[in-house]
C-alpha atoms as a PDB file:
ATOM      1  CA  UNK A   1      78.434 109.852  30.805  1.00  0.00           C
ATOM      2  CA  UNK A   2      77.467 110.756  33.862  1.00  0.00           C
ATOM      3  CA  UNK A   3      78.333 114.622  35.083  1.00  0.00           C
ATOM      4  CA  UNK A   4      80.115 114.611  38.618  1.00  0.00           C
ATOM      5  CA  UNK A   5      79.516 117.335  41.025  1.00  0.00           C
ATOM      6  CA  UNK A   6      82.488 119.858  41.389  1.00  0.00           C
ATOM      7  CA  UNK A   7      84.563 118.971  44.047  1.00  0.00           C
ATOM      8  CA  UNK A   8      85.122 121.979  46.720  1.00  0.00           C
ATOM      9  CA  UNK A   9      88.881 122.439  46.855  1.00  0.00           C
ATOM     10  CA  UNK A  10      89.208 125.874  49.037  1.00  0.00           C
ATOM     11  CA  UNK A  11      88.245 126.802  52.466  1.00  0.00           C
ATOM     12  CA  UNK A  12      85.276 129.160  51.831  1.00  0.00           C
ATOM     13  CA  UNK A  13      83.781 126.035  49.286  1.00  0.00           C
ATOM     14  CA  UNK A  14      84.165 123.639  52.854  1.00  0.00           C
ATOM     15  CA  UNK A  15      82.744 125.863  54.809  1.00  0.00           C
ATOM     16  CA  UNK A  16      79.878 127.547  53.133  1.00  0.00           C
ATOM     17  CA  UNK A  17      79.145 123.475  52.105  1.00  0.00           C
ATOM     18  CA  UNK A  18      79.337 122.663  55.383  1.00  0.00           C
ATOM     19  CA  UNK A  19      76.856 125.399  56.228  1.00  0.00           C
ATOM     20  CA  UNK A  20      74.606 124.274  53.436  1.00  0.00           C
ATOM     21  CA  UNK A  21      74.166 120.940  55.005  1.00  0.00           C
ATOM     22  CA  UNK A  22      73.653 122.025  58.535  1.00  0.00           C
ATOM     23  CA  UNK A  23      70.651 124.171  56.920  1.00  0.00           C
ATOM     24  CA  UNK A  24      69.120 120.945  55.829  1.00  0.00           C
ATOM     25  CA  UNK A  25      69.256 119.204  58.851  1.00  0.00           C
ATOM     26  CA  UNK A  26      66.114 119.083  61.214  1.00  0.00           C
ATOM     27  CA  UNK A  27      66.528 121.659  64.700  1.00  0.00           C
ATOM     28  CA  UNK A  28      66.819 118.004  66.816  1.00  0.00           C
ATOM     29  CA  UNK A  29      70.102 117.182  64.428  1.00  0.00           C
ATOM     30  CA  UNK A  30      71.675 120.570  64.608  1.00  0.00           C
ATOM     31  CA  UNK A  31      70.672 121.101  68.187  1.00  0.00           C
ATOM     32  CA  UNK A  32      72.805 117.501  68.690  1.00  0.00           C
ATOM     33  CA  UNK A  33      75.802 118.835  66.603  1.00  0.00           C
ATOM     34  CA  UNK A  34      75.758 121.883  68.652  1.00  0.00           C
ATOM     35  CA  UNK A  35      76.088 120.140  72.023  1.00  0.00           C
ATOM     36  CA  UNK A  36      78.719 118.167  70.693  1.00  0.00           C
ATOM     37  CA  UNK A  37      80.678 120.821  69.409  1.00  0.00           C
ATOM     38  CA  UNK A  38      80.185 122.312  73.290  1.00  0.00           C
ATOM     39  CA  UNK A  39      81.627 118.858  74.996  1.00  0.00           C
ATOM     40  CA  UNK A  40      84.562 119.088  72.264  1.00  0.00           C
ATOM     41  CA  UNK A  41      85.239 122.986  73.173  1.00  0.00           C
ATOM     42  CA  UNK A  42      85.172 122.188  76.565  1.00  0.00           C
ATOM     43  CA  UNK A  43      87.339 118.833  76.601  1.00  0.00           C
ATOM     44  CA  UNK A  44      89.586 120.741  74.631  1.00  0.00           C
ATOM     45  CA  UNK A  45      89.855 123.447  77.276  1.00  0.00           C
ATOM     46  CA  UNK A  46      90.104 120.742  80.107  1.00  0.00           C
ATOM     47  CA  UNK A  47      92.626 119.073  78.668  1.00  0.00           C
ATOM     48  CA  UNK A  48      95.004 121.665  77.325  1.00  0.00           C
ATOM     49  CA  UNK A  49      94.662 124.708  80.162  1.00  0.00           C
ATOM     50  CA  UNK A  50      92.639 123.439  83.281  1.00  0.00           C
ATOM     51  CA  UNK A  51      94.913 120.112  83.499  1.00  0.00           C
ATOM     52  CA  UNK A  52      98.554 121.298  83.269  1.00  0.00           C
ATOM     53  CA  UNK A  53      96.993 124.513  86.079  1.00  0.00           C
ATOM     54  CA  UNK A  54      95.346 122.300  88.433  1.00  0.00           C
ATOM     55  CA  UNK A  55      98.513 120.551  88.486  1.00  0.00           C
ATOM     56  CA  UNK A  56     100.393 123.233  89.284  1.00  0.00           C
ATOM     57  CA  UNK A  57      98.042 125.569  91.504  1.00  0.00           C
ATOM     58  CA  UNK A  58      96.351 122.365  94.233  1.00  0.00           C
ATOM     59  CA  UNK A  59      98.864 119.717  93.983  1.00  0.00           C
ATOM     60  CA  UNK A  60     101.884 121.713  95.685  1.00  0.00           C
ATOM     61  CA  UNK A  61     101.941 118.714  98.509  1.00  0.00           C
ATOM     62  CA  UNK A  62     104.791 116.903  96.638  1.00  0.00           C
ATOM     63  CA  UNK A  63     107.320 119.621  95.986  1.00  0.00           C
ATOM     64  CA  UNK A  64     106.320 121.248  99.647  1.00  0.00           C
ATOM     65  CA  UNK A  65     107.271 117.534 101.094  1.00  0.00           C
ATOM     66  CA  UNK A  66     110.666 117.476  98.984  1.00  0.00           C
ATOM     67  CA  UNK A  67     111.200 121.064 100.121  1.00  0.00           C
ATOM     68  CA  UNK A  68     110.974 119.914 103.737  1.00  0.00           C
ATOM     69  CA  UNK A  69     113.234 117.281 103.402  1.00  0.00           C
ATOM     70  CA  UNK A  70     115.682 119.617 101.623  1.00  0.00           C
ATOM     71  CA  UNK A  71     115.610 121.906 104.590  1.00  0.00           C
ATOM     72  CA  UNK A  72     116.275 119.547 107.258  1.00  0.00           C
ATOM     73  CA  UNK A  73     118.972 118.197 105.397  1.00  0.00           C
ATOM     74  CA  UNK A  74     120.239 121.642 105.122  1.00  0.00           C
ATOM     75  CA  UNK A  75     119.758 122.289 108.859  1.00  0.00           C
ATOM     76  CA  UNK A  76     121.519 118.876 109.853  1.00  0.00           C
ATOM     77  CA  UNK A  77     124.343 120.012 107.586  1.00  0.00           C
ATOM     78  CA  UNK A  78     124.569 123.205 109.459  1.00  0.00           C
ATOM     79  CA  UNK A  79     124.672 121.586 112.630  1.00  0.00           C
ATOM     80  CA  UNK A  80     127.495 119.392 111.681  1.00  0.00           C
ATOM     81  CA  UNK A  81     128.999 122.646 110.119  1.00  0.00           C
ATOM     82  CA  UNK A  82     128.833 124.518 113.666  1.00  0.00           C
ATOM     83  CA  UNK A  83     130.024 121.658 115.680  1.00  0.00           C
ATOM     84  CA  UNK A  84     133.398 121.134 113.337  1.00  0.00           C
ATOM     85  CA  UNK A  85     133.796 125.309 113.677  1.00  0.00           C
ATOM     86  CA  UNK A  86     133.561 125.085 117.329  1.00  0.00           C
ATOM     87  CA  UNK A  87     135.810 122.059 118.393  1.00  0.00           C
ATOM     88  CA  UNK A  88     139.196 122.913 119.235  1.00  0.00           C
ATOM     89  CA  UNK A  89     142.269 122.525 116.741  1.00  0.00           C
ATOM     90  CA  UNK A  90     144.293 119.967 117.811  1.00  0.00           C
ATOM     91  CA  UNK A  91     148.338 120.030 116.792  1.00  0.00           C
ATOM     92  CA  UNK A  92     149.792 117.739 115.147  1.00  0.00           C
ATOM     93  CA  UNK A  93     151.777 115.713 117.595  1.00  0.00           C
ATOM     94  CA  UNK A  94     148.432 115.622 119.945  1.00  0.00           C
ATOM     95  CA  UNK A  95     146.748 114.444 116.328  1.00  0.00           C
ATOM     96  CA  UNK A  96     149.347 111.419 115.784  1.00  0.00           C
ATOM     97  CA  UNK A  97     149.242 110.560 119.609  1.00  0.00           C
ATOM     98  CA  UNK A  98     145.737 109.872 119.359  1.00  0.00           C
ATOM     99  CA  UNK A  99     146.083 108.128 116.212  1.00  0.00           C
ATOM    100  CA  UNK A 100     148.583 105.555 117.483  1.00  0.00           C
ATOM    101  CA  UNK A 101     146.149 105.259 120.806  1.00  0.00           C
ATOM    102  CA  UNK A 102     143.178 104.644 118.682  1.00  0.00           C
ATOM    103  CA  UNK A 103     144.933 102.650 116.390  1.00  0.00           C
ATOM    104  CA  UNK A 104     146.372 100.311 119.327  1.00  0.00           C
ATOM    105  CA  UNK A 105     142.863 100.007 120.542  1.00  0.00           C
ATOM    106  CA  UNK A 106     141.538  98.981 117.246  1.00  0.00           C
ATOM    107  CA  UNK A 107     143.996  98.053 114.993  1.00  0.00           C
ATOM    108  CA  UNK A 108     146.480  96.263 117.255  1.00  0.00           C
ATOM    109  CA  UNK A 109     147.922  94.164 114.384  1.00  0.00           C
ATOM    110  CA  UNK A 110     148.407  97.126 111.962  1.00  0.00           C
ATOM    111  CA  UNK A 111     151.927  98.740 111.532  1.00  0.00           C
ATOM    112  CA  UNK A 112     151.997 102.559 111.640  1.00  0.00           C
ATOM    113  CA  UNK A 113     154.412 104.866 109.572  1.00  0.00           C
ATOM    114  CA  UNK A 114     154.746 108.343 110.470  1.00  0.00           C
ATOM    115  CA  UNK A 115     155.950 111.324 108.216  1.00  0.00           C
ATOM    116  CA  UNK A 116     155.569 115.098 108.923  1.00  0.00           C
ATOM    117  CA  UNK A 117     151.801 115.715 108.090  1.00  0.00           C
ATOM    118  CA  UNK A 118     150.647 111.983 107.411  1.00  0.00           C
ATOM    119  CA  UNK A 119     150.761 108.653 109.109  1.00  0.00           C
ATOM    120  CA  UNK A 120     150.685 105.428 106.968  1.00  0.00           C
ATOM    121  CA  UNK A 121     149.040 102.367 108.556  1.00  0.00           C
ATOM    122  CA  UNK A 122     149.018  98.808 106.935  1.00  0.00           C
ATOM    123  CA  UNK A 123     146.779  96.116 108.425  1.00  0.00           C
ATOM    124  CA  UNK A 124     144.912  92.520 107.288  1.00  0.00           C
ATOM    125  CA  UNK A 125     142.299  90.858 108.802  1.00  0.00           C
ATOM    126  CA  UNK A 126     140.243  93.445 109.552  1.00  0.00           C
ATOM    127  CA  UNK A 127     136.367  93.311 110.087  1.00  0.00           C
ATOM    128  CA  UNK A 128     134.057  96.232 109.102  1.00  0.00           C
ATOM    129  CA  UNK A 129     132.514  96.835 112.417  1.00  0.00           C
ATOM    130  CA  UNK A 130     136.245  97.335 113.866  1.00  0.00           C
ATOM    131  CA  UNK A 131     137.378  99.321 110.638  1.00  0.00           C
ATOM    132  CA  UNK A 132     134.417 101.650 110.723  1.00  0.00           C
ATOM    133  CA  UNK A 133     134.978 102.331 114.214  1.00  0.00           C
ATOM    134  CA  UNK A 134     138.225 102.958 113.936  1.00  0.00           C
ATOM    135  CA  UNK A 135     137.591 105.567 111.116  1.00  0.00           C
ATOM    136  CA  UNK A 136     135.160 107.150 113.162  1.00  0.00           C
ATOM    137  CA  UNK A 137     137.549 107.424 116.243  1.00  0.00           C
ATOM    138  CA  UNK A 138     139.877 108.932 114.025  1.00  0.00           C
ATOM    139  CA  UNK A 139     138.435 111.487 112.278  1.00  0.00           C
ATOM    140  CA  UNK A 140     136.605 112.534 115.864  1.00  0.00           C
ATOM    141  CA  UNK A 141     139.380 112.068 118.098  1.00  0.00           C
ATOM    142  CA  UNK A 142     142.443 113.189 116.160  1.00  0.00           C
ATOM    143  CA  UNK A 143     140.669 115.751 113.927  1.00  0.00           C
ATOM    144  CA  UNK A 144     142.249 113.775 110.919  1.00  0.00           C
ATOM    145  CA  UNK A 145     140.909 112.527 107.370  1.00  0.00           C
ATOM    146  CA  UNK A 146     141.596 109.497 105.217  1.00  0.00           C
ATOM    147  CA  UNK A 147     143.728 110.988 101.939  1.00  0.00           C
ATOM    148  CA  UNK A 148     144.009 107.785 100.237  1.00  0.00           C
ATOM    149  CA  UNK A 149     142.550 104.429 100.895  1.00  0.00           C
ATOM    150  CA  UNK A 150     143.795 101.220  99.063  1.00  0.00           C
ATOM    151  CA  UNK A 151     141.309  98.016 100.346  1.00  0.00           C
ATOM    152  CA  UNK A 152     141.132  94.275  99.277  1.00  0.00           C
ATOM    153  CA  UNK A 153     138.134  92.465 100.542  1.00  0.00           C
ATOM    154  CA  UNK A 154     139.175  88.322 101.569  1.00  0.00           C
ATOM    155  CA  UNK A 155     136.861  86.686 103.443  1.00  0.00           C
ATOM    156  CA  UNK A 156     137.667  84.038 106.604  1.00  0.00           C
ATOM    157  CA  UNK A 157     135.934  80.790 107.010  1.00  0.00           C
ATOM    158  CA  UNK A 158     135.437  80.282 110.611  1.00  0.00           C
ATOM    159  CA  UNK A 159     135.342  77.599 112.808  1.00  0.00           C
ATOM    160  CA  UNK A 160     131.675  77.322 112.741  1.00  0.00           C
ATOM    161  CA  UNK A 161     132.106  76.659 109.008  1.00  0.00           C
ATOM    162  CA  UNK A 162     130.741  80.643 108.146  1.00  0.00           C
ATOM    163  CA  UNK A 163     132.171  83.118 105.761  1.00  0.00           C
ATOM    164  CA  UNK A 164     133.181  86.181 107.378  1.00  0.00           C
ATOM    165  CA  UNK A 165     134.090  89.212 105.167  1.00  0.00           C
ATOM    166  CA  UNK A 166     137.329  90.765 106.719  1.00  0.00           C
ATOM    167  CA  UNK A 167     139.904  93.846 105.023  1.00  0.00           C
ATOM    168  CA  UNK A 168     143.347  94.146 104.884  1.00  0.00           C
ATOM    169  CA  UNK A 169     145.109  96.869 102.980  1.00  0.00           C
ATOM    170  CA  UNK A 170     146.524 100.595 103.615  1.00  0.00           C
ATOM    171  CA  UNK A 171     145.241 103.826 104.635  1.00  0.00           C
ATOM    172  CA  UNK A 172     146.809 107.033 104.373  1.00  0.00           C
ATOM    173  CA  UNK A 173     145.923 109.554 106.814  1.00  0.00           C
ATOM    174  CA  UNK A 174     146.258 113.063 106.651  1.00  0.00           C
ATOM    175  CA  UNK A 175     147.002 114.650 110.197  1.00  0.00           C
ATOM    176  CA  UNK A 176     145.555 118.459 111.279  1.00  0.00           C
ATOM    177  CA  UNK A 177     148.253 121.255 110.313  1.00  0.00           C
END
């Protein structure tokens, strides 16, 4: 039977082995292991701490772009903000005055129902253009906001044999008090 070299099982056996071997190598090998241990030290170092830095210290651009667009959505907002503080209240009656003007602009089919700080309107046949306008007119002109909103969506063929999308259903707006 053939004797079999002791295996090293510790650290210290790895090592000092390790050591041993690089000793018997010619200066050309170990000056090769050397300079591949340096390109492994320094990948290492490149990937794990120059990487993650670099991509916080010289690529700022992205965040400083999202930043800007934060601001001048912040700065629109305050516009809007310091328009709405300096437009005149408007009372109530003067609020559902303009509403049934507007409305009878707009809307001329729809049916209004007034109650003390809301009006009710029902309508059909409605396009979007004319509905969004009409919203718009609204909520500028008598200072008043949609509380609830119950739409169906039909749709109209024309004469021209196209599908037009039209509304119909009721909106409940709340008046300035």
């Amino acid at each position: 039977m053939k004797k079999s070299s002791p295996q090293p099982n510790t650290q210290s056996d790895l090592i000092g082995l390790a050591i041993k071997k690089y000793s018997l190598l010619n200066p050309r090998e170990q000056w090769g292991l050397k300079s591949i241990a340096v390109l492994l030290v320094f990948w290492i170092f490149w990937q794990l701490l120059w990487l993650p830095a670099q991509h916080i210290w010289f690529s700022p651009s992205d965040s400083i772009s999202q930043l800007e667009l934060q601001l001048q959505e912040m700065k629109l907002l305050q516009t809007q903000a310091q328009v709405i503080r300096t437009q005149t209240r408007i009372s109530t009656q003067e609020a559902s005055k303009a509403m049934e003007k507007i409305t009878k602009s707009h809307l001329p089919q729809a049916q209004m129902t007034l109650s003390e700080n809301t009006v009710q309107i029902a309508f059909t046949s409605v396009s979007a253009p004319v509905l969004s306008r009409w919203l718009s007119d609204v909520r500028e002109s008598a200072q008043s906001t949609i509380v609830q909103a119950d739409l169906t969506r039909t749709s109209n063929t024309s004469q021209s044999g196209k599908d037009s999308v039209l509304w119909q259903g009721r909106l409940v707006v709340g008046l300035p008090h």
